[in-house]
PDB file of N, CA and C in Angstrom:
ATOM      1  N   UNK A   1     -39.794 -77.136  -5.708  1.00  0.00           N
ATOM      2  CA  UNK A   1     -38.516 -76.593  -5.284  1.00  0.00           C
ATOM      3  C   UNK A   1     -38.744 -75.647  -4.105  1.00  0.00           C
ATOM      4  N   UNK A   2     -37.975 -75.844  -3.080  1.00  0.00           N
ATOM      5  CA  UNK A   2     -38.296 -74.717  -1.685  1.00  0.00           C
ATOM      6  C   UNK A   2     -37.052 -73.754  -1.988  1.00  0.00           C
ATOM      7  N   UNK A   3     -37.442 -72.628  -1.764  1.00  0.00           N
ATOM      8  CA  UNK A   3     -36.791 -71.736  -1.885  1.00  0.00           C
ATOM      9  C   UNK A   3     -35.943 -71.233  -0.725  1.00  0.00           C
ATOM     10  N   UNK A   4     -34.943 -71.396   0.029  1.00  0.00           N
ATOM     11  CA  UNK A   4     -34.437 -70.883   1.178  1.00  0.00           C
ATOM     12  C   UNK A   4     -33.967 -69.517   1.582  1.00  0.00           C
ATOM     13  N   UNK A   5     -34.564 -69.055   2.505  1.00  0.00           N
ATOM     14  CA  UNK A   5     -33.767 -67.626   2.849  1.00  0.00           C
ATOM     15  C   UNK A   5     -32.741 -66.904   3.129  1.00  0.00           C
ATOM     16  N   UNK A   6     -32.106 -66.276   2.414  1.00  0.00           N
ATOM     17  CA  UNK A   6     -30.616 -66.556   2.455  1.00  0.00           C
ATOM     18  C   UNK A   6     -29.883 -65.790   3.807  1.00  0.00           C
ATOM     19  N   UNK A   7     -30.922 -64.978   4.298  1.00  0.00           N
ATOM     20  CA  UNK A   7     -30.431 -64.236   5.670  1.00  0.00           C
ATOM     21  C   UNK A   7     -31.225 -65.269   6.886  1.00  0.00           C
ATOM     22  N   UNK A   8     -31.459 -66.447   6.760  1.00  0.00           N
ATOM     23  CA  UNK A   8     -31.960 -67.193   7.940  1.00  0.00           C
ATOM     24  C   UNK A   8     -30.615 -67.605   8.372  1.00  0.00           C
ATOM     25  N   UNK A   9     -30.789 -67.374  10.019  1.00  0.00           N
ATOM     26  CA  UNK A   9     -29.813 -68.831  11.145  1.00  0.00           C
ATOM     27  C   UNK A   9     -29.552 -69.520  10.840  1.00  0.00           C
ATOM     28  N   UNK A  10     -28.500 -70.330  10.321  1.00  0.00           N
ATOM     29  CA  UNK A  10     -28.722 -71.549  10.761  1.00  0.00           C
ATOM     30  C   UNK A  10     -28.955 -72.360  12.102  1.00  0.00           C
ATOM     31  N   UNK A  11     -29.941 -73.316  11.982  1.00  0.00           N
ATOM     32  CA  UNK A  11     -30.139 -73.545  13.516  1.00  0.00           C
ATOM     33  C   UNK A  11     -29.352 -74.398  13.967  1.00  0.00           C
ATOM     34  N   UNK A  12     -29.021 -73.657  15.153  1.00  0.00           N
ATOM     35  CA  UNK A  12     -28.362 -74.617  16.307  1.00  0.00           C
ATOM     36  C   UNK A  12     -26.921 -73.909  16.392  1.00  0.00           C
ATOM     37  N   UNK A  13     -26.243 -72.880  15.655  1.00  0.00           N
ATOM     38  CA  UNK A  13     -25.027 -72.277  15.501  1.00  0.00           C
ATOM     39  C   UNK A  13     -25.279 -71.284  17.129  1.00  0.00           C
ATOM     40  N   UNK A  14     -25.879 -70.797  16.752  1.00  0.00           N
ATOM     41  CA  UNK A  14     -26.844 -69.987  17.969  1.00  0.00           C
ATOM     42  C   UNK A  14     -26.656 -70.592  19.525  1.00  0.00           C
ATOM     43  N   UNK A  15     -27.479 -71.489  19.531  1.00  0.00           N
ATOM     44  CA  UNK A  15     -27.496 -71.847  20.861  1.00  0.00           C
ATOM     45  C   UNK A  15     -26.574 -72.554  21.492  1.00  0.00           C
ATOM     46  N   UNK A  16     -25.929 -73.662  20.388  1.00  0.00           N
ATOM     47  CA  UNK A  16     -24.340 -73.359  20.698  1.00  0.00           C
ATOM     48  C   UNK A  16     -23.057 -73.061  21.090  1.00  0.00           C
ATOM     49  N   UNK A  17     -23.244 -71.589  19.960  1.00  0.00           N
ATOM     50  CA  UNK A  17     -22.225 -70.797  21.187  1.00  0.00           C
ATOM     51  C   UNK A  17     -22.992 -70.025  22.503  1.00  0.00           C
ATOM     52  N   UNK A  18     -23.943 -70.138  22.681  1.00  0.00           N
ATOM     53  CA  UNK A  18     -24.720 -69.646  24.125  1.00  0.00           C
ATOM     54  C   UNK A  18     -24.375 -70.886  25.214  1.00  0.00           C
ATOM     55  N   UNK A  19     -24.318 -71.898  24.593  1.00  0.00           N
ATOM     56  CA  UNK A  19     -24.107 -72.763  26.018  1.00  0.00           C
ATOM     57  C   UNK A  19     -22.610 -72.704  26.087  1.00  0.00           C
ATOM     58  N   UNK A  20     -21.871 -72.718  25.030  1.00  0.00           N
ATOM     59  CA  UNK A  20     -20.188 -72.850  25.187  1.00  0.00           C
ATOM     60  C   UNK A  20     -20.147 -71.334  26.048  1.00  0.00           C
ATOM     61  N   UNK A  21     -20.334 -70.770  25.728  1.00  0.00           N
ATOM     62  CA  UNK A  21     -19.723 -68.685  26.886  1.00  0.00           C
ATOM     63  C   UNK A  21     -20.946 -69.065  28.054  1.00  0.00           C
ATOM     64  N   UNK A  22     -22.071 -69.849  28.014  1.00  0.00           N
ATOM     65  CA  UNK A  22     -22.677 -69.935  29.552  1.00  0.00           C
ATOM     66  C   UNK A  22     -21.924 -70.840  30.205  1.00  0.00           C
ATOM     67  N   UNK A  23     -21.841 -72.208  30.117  1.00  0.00           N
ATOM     68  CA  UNK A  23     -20.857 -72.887  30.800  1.00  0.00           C
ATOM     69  C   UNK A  23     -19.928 -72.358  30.909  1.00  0.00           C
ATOM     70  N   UNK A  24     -18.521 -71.973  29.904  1.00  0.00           N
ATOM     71  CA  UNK A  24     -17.379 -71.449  30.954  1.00  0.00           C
ATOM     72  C   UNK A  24     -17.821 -70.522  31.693  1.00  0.00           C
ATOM     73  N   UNK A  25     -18.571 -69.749  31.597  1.00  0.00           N
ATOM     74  CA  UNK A  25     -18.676 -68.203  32.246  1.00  0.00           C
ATOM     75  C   UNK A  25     -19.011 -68.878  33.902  1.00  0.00           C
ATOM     76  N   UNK A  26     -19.818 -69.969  33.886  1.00  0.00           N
ATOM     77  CA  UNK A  26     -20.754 -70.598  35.186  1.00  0.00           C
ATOM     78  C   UNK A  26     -20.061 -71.346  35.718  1.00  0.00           C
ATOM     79  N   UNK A  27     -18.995 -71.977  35.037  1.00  0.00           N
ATOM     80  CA  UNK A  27     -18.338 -73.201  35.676  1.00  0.00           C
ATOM     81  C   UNK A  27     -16.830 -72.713  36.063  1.00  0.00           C
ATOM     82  N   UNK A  28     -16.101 -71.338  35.335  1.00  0.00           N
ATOM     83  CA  UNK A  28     -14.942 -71.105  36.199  1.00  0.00           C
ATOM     84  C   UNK A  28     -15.317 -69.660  37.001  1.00  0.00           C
ATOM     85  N   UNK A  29     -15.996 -69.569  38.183  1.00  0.00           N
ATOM     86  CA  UNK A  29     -15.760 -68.402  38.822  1.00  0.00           C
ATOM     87  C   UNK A  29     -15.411 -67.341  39.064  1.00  0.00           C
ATOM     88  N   UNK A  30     -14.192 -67.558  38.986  1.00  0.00           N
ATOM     89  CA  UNK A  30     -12.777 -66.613  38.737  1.00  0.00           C
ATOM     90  C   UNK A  30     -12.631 -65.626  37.808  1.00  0.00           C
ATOM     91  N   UNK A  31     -13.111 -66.449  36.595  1.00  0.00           N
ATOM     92  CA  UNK A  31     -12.977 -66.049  35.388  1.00  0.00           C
ATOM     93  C   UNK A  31     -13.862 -64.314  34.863  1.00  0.00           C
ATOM     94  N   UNK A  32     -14.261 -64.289  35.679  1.00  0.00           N
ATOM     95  CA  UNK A  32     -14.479 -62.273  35.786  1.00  0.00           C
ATOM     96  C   UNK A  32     -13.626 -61.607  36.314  1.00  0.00           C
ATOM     97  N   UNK A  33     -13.106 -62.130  37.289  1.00  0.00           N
ATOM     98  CA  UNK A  33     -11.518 -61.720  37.850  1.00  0.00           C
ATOM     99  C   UNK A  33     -10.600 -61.714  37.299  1.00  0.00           C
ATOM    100  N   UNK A  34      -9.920 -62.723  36.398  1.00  0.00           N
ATOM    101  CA  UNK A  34      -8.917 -62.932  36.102  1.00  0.00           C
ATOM    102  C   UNK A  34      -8.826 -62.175  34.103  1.00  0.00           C
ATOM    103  N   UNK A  35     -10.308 -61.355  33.894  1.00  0.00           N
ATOM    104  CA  UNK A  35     -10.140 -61.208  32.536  1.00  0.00           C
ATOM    105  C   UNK A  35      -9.887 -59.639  33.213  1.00  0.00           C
ATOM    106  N   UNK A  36     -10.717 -59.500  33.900  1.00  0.00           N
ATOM    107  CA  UNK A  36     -10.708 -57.830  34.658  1.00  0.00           C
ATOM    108  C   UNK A  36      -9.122 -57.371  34.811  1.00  0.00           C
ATOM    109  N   UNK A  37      -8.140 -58.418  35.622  1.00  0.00           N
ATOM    110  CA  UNK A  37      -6.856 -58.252  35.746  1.00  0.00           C
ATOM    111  C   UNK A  37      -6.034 -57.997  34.748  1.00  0.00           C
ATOM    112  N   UNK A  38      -6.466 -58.988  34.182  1.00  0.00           N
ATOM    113  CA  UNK A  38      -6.055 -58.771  32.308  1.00  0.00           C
ATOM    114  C   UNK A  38      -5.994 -57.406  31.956  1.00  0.00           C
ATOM    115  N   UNK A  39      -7.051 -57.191  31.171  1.00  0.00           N
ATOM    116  CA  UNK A  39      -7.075 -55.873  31.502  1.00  0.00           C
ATOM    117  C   UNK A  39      -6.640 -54.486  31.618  1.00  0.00           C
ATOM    118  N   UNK A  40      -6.418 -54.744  33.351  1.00  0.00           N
ATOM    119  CA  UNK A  40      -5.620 -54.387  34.249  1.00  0.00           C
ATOM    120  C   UNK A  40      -4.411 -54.052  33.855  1.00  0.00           C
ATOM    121  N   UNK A  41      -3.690 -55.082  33.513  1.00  0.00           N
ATOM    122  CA  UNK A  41      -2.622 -55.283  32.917  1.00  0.00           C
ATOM    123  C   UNK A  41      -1.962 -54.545  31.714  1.00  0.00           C
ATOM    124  N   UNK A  42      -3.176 -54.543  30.606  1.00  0.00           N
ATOM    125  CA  UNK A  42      -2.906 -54.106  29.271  1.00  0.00           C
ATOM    126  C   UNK A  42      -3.055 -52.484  29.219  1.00  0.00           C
ATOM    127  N   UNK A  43      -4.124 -51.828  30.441  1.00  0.00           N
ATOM    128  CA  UNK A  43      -4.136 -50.285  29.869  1.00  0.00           C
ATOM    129  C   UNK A  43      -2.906 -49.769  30.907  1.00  0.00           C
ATOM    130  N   UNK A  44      -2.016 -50.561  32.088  1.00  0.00           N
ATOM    131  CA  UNK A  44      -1.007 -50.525  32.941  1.00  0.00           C
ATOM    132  C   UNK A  44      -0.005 -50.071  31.708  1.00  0.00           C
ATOM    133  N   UNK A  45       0.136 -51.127  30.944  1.00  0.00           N
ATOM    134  CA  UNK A  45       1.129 -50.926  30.023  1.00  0.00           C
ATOM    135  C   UNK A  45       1.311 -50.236  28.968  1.00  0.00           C
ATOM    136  N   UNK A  46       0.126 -49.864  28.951  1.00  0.00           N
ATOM    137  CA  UNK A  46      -0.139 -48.523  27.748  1.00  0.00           C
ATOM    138  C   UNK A  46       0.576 -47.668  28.302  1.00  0.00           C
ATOM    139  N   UNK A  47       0.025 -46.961  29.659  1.00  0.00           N
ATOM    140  CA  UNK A  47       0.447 -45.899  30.360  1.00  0.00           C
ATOM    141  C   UNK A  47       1.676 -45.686  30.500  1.00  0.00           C
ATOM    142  N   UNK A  48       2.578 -46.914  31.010  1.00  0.00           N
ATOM    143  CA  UNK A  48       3.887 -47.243  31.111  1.00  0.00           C
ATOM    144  C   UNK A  48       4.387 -47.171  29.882  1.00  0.00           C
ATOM    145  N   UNK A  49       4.023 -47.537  28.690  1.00  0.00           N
ATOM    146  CA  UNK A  49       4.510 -47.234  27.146  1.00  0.00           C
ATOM    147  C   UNK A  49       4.716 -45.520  27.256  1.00  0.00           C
ATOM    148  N   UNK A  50       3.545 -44.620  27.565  1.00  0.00           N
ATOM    149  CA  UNK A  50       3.997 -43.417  27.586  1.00  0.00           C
ATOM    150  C   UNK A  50       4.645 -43.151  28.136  1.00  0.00           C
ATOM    151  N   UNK A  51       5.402 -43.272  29.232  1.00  0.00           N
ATOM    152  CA  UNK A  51       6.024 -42.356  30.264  1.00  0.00           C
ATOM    153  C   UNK A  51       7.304 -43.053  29.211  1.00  0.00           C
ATOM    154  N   UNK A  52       7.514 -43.922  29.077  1.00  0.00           N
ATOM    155  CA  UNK A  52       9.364 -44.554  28.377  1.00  0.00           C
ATOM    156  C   UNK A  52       9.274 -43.836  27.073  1.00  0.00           C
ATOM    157  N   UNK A  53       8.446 -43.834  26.208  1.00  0.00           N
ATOM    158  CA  UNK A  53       8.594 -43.729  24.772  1.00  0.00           C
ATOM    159  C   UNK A  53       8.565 -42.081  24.464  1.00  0.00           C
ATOM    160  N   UNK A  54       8.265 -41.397  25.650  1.00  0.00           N
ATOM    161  CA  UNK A  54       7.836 -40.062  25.665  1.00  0.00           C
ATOM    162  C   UNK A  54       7.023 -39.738  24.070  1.00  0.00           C
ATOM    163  N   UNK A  55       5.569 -40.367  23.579  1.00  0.00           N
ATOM    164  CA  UNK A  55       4.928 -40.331  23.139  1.00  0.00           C
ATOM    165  C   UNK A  55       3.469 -40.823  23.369  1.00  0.00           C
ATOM    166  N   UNK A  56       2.324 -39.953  22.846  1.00  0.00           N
ATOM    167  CA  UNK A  56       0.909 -39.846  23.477  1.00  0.00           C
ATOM    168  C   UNK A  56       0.592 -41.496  22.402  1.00  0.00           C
ATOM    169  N   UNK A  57       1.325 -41.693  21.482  1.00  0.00           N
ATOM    170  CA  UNK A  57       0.743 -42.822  20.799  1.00  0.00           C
ATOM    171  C   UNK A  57       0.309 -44.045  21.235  1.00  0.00           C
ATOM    172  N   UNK A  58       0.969 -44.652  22.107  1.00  0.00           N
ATOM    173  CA  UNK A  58       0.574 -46.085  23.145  1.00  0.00           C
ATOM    174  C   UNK A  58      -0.635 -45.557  23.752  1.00  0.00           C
ATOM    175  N   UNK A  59      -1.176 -44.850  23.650  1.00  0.00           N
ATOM    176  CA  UNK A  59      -2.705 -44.178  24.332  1.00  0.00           C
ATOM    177  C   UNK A  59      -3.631 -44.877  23.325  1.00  0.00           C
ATOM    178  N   UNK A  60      -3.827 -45.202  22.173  1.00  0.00           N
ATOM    179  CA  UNK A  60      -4.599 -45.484  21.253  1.00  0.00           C
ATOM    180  C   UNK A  60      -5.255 -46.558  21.855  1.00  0.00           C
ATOM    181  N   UNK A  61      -4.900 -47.276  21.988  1.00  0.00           N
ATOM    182  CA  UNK A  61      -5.921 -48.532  22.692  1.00  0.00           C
ATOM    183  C   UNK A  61      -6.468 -48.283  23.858  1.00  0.00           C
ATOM    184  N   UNK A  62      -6.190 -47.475  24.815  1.00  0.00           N
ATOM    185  CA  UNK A  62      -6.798 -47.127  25.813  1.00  0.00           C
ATOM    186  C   UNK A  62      -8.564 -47.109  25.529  1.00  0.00           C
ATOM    187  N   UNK A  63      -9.089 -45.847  24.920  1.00  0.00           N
ATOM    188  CA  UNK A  63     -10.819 -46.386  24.263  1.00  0.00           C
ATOM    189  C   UNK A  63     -11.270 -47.303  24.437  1.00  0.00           C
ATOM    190  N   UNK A  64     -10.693 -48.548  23.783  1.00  0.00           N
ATOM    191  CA  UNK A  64     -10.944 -49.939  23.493  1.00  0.00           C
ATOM    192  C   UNK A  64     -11.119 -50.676  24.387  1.00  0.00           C
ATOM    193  N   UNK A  65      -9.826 -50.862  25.231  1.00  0.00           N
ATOM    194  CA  UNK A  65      -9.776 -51.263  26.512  1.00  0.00           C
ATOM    195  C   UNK A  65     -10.454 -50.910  27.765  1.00  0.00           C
ATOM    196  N   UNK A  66     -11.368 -49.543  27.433  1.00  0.00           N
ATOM    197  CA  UNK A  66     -12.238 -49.073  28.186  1.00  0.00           C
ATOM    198  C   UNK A  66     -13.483 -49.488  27.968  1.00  0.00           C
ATOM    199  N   UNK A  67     -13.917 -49.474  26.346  1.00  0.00           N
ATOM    200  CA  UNK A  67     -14.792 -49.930  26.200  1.00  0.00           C
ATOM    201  C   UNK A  67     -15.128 -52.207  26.629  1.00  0.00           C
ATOM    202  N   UNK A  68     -14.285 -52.272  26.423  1.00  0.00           N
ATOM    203  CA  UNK A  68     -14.118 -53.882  27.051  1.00  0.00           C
ATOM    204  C   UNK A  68     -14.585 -54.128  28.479  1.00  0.00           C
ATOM    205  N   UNK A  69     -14.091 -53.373  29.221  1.00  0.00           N
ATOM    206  CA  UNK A  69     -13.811 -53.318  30.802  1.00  0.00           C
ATOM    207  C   UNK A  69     -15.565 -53.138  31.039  1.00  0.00           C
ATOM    208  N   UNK A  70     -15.871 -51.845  30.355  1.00  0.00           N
ATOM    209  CA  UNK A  70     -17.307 -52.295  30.126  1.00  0.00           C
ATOM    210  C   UNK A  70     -18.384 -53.266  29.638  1.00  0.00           C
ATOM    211  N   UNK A  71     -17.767 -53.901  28.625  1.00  0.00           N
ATOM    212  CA  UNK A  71     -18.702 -54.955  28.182  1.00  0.00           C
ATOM    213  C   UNK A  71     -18.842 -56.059  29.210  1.00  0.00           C
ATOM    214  N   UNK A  72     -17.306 -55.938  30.070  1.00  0.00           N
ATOM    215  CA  UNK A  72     -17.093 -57.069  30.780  1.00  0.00           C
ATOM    216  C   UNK A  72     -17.697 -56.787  32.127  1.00  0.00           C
ATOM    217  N   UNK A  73     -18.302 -55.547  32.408  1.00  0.00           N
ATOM    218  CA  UNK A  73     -19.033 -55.620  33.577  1.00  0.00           C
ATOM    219  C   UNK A  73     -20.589 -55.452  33.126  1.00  0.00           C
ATOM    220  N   UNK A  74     -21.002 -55.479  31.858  1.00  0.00           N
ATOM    221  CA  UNK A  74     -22.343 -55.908  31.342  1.00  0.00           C
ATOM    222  C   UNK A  74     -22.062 -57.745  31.174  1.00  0.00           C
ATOM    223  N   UNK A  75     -21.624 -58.279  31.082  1.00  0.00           N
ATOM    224  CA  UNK A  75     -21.361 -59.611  31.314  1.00  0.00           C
ATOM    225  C   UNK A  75     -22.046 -59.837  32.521  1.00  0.00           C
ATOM    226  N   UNK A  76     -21.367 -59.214  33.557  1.00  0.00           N
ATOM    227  CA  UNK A  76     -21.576 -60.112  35.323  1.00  0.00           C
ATOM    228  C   UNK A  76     -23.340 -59.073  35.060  1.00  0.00           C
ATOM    229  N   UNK A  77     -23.884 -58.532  34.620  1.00  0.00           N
ATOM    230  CA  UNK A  77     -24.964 -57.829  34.811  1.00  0.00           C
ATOM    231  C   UNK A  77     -26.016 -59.547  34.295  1.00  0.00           C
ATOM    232  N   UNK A  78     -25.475 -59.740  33.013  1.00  0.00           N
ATOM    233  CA  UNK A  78     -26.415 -60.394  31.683  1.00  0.00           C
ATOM    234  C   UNK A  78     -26.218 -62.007  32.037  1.00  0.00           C
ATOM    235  N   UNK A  79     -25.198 -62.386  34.076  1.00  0.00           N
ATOM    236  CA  UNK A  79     -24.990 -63.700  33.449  1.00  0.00           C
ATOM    237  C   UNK A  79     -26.136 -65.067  33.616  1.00  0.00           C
ATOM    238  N   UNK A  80     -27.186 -64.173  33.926  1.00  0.00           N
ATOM    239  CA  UNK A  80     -28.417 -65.208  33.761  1.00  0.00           C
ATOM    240  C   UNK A  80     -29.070 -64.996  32.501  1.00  0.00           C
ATOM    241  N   UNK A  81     -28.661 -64.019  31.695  1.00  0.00           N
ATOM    242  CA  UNK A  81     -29.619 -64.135  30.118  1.00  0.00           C
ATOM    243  C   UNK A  81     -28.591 -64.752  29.531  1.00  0.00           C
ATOM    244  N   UNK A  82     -28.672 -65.699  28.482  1.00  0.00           N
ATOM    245  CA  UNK A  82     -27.623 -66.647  27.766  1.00  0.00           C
ATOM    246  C   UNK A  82     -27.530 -65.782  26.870  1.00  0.00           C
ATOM    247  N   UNK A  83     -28.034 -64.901  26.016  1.00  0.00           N
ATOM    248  CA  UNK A  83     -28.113 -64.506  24.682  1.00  0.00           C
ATOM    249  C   UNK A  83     -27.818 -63.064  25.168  1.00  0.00           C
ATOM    250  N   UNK A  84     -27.911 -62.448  26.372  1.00  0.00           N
ATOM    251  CA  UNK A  84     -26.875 -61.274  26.352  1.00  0.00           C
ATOM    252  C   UNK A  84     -25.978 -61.923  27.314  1.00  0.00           C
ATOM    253  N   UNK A  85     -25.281 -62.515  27.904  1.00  0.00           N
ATOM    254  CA  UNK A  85     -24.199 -63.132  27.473  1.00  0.00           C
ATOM    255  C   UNK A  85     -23.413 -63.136  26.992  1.00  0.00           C
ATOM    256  N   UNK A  86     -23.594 -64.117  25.654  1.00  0.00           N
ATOM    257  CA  UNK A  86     -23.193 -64.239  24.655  1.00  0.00           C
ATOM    258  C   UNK A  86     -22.556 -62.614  23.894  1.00  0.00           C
ATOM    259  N   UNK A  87     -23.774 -62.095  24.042  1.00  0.00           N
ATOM    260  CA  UNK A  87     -23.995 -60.341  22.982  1.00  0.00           C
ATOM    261  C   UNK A  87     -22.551 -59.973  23.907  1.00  0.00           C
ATOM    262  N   UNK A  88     -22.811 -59.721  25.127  1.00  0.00           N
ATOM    263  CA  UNK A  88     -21.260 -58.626  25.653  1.00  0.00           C
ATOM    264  C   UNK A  88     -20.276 -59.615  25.789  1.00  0.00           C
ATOM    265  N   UNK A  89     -20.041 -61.098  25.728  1.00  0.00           N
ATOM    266  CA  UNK A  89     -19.230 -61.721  25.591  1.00  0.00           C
ATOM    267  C   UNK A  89     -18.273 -61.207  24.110  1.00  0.00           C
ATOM    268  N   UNK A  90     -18.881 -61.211  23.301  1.00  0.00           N
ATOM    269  CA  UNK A  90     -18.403 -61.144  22.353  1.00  0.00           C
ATOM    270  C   UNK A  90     -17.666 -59.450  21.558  1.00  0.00           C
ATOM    271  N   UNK A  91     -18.777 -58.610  22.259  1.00  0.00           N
ATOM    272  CA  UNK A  91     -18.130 -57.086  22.712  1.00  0.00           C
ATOM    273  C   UNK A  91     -16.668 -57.100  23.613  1.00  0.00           C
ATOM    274  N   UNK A  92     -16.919 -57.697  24.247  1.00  0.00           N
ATOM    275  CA  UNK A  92     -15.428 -57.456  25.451  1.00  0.00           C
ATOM    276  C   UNK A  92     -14.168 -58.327  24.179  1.00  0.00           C
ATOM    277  N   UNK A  93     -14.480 -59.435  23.774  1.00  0.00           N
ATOM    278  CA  UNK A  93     -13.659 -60.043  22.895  1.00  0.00           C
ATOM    279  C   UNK A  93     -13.064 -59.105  21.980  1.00  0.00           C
ATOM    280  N   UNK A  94     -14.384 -58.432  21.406  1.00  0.00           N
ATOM    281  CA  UNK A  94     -13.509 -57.606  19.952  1.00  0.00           C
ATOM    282  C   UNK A  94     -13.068 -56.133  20.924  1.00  0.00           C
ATOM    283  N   UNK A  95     -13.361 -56.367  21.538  1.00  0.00           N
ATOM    284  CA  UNK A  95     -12.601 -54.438  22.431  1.00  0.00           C
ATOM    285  C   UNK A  95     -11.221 -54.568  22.483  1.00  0.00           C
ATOM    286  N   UNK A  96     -11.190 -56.155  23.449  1.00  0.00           N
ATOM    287  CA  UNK A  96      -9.996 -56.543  23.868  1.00  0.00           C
ATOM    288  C   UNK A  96      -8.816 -56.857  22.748  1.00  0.00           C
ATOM    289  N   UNK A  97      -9.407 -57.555  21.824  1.00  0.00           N
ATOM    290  CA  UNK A  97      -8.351 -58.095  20.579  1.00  0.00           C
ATOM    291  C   UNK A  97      -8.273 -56.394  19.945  1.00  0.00           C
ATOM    292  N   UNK A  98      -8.824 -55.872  19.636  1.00  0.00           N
ATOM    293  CA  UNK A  98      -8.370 -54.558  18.769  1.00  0.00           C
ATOM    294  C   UNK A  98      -7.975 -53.355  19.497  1.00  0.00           C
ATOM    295  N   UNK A  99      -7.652 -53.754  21.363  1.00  0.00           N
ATOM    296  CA  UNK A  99      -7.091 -52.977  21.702  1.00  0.00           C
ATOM    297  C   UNK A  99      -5.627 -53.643  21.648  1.00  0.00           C
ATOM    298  N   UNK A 100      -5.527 -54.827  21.859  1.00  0.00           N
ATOM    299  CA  UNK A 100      -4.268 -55.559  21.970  1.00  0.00           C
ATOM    300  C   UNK A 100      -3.548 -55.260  20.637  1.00  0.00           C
ATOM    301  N   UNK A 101      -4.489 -55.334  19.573  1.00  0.00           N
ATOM    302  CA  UNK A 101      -3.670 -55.180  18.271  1.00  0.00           C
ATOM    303  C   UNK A 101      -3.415 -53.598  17.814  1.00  0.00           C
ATOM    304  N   UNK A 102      -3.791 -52.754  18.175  1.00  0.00           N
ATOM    305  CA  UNK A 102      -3.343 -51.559  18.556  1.00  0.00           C
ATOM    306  C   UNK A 102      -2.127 -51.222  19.092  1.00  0.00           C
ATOM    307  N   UNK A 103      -2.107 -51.953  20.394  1.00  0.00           N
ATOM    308  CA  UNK A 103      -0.999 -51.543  20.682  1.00  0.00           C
ATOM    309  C   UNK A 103       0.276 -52.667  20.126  1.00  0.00           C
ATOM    310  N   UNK A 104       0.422 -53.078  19.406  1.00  0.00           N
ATOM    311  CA  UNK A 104       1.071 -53.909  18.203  1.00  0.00           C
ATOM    312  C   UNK A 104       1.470 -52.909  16.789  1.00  0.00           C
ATOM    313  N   UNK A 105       0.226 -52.065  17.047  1.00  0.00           N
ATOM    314  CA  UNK A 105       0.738 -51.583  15.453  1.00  0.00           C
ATOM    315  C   UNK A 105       1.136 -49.744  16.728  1.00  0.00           C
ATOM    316  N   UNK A 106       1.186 -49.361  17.769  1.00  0.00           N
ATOM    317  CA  UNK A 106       1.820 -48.200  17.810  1.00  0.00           C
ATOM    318  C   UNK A 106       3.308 -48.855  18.510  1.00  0.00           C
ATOM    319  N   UNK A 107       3.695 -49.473  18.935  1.00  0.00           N
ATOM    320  CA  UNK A 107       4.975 -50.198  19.385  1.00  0.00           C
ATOM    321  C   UNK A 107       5.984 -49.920  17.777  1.00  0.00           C
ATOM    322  N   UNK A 108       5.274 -50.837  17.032  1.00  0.00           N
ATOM    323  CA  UNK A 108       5.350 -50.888  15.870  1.00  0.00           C
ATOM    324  C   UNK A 108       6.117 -49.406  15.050  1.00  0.00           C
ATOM    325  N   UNK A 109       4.768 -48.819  15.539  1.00  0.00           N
ATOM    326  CA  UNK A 109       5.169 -47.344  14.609  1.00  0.00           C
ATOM    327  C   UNK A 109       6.508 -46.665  15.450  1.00  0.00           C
ATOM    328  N   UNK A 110       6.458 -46.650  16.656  1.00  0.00           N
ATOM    329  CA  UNK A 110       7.490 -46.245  17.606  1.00  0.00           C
ATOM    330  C   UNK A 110       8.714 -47.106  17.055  1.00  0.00           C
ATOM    331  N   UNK A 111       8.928 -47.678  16.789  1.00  0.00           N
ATOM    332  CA  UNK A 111      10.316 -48.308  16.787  1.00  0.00           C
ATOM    333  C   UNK A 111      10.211 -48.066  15.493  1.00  0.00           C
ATOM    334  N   UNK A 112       9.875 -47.837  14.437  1.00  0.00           N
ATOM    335  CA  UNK A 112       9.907 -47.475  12.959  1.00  0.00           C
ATOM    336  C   UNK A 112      10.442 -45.754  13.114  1.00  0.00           C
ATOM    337  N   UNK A 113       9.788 -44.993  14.010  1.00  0.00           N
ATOM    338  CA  UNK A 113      10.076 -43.665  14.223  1.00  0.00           C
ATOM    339  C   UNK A 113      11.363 -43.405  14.983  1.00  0.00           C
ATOM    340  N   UNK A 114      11.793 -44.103  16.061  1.00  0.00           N
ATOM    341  CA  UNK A 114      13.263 -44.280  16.172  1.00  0.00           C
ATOM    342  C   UNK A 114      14.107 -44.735  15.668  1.00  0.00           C
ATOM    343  N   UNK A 115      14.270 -45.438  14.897  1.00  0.00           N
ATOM    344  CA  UNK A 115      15.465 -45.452  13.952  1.00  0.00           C
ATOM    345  C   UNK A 115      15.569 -45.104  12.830  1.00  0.00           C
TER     346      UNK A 115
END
């Protein structure tokens, strides 16, 4: 009977997603631009949430979105290592989604607090 390790890789999950985030990353150009704008976009509207809502709360994702903006310029640093890559690929992902969903749950709380 072989005994298997229950914290091993499975192989090939790995390299995988290293070629799926190296190819797009290599094959659309742009695509550091157009996440950067992004972005752009989302801590724009934070800011703009404060000045209308006259509350510091739409600030909460700001961090997040900072911290992203960073992962995403360790990206263009890492885009010849596949496996950091991958590593700040996946940093900018969770910055970005839990700043987005942030500002979901203070919108949220704001319109619960006005009426």
């Amino acid at each position: 009977m072989v005994q298997q390790n229950v914290s091993e890789e499975v192989p090939g999950i790995t390299e995988l997603s290293q070629r799926v985030v190296t190819a797009t990353y290599h094959r659309y150009p742009k695509l550091h631009r157009v996440l950067t704008i992004v972005l752009i976009v989302l801590a724009v509207t934070c800011l703009v949430a404060v000045v209308v809502r006259f509350s510091a709360l739409p600030l909460m994702p700001l961090p997040f979105l900072a911290f992203a903006w960073y992962a995403l310029s360790r990206m263009r640093a890492k885009a010849e290592d596949d496996r950091g890559l991958l590593v700040w690929t996946s940093w900018f992902l969770a910055g970005t989604l839990v700043g987005f969903w942030l500002m979901s749950v203070a919108a949220r709380w704001l319109e619960i607090a006005s009426s």
